[in-house]
Protein backbone atom coordinates (compact mmCIF):
# COMPACT_ATOMS: atom_id res chain seq x y z
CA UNK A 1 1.81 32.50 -2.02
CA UNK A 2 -1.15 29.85 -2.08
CA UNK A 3 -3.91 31.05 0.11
CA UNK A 4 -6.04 28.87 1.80
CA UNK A 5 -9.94 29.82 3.36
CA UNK A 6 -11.43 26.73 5.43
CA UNK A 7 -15.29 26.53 5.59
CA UNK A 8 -16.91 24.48 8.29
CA UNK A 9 -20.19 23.47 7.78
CA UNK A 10 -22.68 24.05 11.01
CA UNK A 11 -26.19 22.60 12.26
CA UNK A 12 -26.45 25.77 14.54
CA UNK A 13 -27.66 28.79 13.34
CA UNK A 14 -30.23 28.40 10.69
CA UNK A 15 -34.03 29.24 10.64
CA UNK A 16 -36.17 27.14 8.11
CA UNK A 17 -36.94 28.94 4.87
CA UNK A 18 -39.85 26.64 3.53
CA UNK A 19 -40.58 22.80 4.41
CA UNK A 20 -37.50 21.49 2.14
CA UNK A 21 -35.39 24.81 2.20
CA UNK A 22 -32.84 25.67 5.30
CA UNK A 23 -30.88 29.04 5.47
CA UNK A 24 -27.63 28.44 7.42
CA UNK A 25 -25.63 31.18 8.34
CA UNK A 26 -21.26 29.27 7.88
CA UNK A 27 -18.38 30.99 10.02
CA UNK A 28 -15.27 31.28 7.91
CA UNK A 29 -12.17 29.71 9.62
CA UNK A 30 -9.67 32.97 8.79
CA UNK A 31 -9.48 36.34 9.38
CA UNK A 32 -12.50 37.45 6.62
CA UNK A 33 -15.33 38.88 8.65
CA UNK A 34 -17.59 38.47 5.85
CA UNK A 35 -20.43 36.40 6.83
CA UNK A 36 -21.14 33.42 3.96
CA UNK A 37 -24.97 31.89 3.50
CA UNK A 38 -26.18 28.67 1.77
CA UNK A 39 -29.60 27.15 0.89
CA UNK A 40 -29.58 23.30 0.58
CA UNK A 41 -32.53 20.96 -0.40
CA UNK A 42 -34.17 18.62 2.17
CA UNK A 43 -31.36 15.69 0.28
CA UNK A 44 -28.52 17.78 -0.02
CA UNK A 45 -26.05 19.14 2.56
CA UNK A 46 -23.65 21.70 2.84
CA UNK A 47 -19.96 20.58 2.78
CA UNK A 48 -17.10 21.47 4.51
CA UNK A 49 -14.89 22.85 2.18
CA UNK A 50 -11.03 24.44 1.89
CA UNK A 51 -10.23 27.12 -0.85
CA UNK A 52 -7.05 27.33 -2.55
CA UNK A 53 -6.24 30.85 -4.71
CA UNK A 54 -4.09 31.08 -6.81
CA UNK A 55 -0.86 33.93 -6.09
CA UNK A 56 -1.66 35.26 -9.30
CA UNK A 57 -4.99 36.09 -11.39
CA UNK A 58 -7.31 33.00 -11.78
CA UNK A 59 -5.75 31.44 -15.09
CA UNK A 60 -9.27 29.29 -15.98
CA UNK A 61 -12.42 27.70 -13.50
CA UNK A 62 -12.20 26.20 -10.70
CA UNK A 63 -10.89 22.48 -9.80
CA UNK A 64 -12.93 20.89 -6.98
CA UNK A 65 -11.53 17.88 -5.57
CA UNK A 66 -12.45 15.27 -2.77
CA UNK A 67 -11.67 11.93 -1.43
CA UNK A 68 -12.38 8.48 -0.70
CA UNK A 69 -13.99 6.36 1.58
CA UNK A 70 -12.61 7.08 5.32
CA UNK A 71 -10.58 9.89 4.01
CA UNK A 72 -10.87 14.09 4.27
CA UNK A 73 -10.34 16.84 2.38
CA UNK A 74 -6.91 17.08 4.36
CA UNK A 75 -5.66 14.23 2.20
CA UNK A 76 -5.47 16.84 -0.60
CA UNK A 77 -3.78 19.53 1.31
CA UNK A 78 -0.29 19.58 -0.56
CA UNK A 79 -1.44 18.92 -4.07
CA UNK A 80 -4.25 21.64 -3.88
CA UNK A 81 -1.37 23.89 -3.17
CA UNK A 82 0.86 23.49 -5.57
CA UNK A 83 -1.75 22.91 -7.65
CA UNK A 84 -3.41 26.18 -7.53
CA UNK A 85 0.17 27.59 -7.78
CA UNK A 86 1.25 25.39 -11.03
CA UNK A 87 -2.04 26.18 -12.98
CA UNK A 88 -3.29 29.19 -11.38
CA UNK A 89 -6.75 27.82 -10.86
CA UNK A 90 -8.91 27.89 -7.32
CA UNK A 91 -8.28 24.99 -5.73
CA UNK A 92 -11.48 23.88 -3.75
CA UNK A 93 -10.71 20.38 -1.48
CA UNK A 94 -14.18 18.88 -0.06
CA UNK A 95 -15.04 16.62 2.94
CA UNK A 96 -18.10 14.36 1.97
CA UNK A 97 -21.23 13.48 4.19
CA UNK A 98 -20.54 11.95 6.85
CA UNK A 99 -16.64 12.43 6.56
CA UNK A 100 -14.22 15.27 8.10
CA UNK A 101 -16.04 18.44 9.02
CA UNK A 102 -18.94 17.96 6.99
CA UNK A 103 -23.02 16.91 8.58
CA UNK A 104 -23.79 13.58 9.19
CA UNK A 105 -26.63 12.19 7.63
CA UNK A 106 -28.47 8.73 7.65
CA UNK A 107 -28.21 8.23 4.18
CA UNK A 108 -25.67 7.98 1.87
CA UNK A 109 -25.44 7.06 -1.95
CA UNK A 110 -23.75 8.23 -5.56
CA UNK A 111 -26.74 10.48 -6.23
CA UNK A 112 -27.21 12.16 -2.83
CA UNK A 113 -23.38 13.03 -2.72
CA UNK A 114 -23.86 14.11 -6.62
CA UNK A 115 -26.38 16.55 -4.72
CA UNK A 116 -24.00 17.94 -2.43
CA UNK A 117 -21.32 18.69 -4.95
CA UNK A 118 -24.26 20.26 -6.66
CA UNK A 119 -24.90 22.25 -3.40
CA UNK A 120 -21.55 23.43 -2.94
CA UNK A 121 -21.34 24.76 -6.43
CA UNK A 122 -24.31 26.89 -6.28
CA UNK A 123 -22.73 28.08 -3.32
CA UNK A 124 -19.17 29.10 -4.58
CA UNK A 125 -21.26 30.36 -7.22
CA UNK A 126 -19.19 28.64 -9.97
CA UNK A 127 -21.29 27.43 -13.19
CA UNK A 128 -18.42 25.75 -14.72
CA UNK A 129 -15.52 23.56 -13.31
CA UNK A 130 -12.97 20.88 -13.39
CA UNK A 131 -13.84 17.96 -10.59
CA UNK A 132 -11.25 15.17 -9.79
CA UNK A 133 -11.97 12.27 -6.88
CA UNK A 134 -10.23 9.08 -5.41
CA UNK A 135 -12.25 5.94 -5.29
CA UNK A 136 -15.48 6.60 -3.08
CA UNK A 137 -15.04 10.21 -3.82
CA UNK A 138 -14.03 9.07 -8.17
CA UNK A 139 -17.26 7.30 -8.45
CA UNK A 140 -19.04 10.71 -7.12
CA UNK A 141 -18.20 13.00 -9.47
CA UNK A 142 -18.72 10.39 -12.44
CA UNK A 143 -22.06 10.45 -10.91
CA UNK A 144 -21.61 14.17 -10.76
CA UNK A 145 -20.50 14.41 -14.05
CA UNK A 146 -23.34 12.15 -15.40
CA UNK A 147 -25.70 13.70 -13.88
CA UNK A 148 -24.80 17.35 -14.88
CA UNK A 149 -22.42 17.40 -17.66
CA UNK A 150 -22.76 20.87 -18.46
CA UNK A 151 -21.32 21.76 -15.42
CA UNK A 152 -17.84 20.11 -15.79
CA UNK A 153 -15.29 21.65 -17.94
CA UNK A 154 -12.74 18.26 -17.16
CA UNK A 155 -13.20 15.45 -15.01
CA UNK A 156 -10.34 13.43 -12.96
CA UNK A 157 -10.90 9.55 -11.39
CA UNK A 158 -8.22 8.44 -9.20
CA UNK A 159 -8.05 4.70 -8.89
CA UNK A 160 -11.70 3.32 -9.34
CA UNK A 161 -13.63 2.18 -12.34
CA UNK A 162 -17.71 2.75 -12.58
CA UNK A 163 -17.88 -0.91 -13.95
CA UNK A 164 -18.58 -3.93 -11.02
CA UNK A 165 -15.19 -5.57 -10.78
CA UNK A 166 -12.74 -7.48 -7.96
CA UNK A 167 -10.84 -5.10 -5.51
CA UNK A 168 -9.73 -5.22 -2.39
CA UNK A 169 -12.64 -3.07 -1.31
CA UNK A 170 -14.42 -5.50 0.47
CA UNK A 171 -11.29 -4.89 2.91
CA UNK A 172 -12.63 -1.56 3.74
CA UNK A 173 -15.51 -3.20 5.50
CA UNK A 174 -13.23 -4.75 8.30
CA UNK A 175 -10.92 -1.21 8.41
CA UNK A 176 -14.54 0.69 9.36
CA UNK A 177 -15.57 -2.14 11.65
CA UNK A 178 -12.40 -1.98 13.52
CA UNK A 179 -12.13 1.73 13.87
CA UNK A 180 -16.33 1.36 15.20
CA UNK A 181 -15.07 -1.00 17.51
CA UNK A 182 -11.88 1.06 18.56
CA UNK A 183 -14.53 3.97 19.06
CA UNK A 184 -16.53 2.50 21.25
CA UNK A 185 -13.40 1.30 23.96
CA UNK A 186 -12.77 4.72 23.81
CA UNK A 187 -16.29 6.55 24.41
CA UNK A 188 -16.56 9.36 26.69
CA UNK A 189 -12.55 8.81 27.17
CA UNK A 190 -10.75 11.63 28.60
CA UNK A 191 -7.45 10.53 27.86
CA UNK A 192 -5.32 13.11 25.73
CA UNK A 193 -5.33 12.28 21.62
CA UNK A 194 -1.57 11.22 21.39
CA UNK A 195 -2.34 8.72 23.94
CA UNK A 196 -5.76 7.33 22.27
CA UNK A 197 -3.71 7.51 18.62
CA UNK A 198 -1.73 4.78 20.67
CA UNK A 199 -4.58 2.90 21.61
CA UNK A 200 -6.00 2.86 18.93
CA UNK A 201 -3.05 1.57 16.87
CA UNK A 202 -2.16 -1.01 18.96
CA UNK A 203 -5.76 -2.30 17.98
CA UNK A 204 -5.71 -1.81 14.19
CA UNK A 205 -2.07 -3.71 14.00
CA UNK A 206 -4.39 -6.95 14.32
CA UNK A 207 -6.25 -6.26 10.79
CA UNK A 208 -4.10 -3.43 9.00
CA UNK A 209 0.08 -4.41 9.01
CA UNK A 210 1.29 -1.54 7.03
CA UNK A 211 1.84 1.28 9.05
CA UNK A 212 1.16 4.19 6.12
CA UNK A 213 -2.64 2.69 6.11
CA UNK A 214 -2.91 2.88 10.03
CA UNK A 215 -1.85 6.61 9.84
CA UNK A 216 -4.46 6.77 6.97
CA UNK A 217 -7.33 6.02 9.39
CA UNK A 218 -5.73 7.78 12.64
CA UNK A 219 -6.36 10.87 11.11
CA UNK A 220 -9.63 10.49 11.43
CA UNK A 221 -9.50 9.94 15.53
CA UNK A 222 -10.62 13.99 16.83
CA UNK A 223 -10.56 15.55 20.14
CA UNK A 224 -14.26 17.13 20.97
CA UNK A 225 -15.31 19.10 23.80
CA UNK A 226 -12.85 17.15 25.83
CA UNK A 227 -13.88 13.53 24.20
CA UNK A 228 -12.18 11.14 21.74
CA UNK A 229 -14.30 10.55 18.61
CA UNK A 230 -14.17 9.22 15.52
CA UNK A 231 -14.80 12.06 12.82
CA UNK A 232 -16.76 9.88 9.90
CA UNK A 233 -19.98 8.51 10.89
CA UNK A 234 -19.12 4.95 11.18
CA UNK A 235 -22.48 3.63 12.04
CA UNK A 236 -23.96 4.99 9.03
CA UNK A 237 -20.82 3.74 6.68
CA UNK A 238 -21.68 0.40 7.60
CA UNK A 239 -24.52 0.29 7.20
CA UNK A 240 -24.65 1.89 3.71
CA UNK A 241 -22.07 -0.24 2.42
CA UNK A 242 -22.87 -2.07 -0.09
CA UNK A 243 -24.81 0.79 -1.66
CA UNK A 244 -21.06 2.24 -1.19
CA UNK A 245 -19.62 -0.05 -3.06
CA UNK A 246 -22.12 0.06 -6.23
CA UNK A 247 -22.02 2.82 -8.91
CA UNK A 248 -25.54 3.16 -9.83
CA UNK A 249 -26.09 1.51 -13.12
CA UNK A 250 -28.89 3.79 -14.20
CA UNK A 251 -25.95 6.54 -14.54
CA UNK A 252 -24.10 3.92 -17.13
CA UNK A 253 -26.74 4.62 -20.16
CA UNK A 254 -25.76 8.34 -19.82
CA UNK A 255 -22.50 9.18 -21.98
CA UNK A 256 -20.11 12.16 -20.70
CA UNK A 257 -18.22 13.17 -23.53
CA UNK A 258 -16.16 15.93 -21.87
CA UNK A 259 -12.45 15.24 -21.52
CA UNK A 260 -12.28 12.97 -18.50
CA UNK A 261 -8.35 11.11 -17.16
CA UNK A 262 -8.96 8.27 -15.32
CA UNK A 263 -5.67 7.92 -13.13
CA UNK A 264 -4.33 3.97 -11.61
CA UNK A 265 -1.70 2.56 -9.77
CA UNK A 266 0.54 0.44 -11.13
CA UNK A 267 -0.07 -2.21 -8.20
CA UNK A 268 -3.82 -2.01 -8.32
CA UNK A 269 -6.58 -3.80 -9.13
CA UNK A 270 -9.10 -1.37 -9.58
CA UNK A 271 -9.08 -0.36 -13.15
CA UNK A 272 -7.65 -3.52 -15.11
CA UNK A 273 -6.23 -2.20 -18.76
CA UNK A 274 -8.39 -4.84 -20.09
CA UNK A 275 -11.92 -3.30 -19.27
CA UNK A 276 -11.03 0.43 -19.70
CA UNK A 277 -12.97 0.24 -23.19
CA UNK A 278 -16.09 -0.66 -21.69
CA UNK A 279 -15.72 2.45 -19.34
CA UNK A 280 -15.27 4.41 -22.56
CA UNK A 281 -18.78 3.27 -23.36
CA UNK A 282 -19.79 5.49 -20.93
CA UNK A 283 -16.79 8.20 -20.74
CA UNK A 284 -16.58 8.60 -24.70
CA UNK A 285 -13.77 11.12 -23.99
CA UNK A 286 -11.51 9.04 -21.60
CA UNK A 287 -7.94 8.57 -21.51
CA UNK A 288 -5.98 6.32 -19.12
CA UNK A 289 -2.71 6.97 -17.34
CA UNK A 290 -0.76 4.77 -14.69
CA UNK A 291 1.36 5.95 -11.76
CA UNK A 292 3.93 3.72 -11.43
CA UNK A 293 5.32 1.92 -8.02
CA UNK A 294 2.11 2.77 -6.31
CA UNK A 295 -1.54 0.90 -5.26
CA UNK A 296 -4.46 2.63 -4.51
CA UNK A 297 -3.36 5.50 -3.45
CA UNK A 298 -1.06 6.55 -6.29
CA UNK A 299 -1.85 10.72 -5.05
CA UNK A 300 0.01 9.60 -1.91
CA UNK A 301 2.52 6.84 -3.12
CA UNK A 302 4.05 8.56 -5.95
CA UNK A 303 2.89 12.17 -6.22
CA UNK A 304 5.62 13.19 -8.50
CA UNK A 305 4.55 11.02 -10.95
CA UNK A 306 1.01 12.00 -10.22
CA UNK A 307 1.49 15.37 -10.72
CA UNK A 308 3.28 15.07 -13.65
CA UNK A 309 0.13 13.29 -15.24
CA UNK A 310 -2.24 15.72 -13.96
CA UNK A 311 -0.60 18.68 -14.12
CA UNK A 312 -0.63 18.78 -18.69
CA UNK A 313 -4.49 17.49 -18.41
CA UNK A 314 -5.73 20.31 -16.01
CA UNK A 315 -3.71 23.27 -17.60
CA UNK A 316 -6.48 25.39 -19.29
């Protein structure tokens, strides 16, 4: 059996180390008593993070994975599992700043959330491993991987290309709107969550038709100390976004030559067949695979497929 350890991250508890340097002491969401510490830089912040092991012995290092924009580590909830069962690897599922469980912060870029993934690794205490990420969270760990290439043993994009190119991302930009302006009918509500998930659908039928997307985004909609709230940091997604939607182009003279799948849908724009040797510019080591009958979210739309792509790639 798959076993699962969920670490919140917390802004109590902590006593300051140096000017730049924070101790924080993280409660573990199980039944370990142990008590788990982690230093973070003054740009870096500690992430929420769920562990997968393996039900036999660790076959090969760790596979960190995270998500895109408006998403959680939840997203990746069945395929860590069966995952960490199929390959016998420790399976280690992410929120991002200002997403999920993890801190909020003002900023937000490729290289700060490089930094975090950086931050979380010195923390597991892993020097090697295997990172995979959808969209927002793809273009992080090529950052990740660009930036520290040592540190990756095999790298996984879902669905997004480095290179500046059409998409329907733009789109996002109305979806985080909406949900901001959703958040604020609902401020200091009282109302139980099933009854604001209504509420709040009823309001995102006007922009988002398909009903899989609108569950997408409810997920996000948390009960808090008796409140409604929206889990991401809206404000600061916004505002940030266009330095979401650019992969810094500094990171394109690097080269990663490590092996790296880069993973599309079928229906999507996002990585045309046409420009993937340009991205091998960059990712000398790169193969491309397409998930059939599925958009942007192939992970979701066809996981069977999916995991039969990923599955021979992340074997060690």
């Amino acid at each position: 059996m798959v076993r699962c350890i969920t670490i919140q991250s917390t802004r109590k508890m902590h006593c300051c180390l140096t000017k730049t340097t924070v101790l924080r002491r993280l409660p573990i969401a199980t039944s370990c008593s142990e008590q788990l510490y982690a230093r973070h830089s003054s740009t870096s912040l500690f992430l929420s993070h769920s562990i997968y092991k393996p039900p036999g012995q660790e076959a090969g290092a760790p596979f960190l994975i995270t998500h895109g924009l408006l998403g959680s580590k939840l997203n990746w909830n069945s395929i860590a599992k069966a995952t960490a069962k199929a390959v016998n690897r420790k399976i280690v599922t992410f929120d991002a700043r200002n997403h999920g469980d993890s801190p909020s912060q003002d900023d937000i870029s490729y290289e700060l959330m490089a930094e975090d993934i950086q931050e979380l690794s010195r923390h597991l205490e892993i020097e090697k491993f295997s990172l995979m990420g959808h969209s927002m969270g793809g273009r992080t760990v090529m950052a990740f991987a660009l930036k520290y290439p040592d540190l990756i043993e095999k790298l996984v994009v879902v669905d997004v290309s480095p290179l500046d190119l059409y998409s329907d991302f733009p789109t996002m930009k109305v979806y985080l709107q909406t949900l901001y302006d959703i958040g604020l009918n609902l401020k200091d509500s009282t109302i139980p969550l099933s009854e604001a998930r209504k509420i709040a659908d009823a309001s995102l039928k006007t922009v988002v038709s398909e009903p899989a997307v609108r569950a997408f985004l409810l997920t996000n909609l948390a009960e808090k100390d008796g409140k409604i709230m929206w889990k991401p940091n809206l404000e600061v997604l916004i505002r940030n976004f266009a330095e979401i939607g650019k992969f810094p182009k500094a990171l394109l003279n690097k080269k990663f030559d490590k092996p790296t799948l880069f993973i599309k849908g079928e229906k999507s724009q996002y990585i045309p067949d046409s420009v993937f040797p340009e991205i091998q510019k960059t990712f000398t080591n790169a193969q491309l695979s397409t998930v059939q009958n599925a958009g942007h979210w192939p992970h979701a739309e066809n996981t069977g497929r999916f995991m039969e792509i990923l599955m021979p790639f992340i074997r060690p």
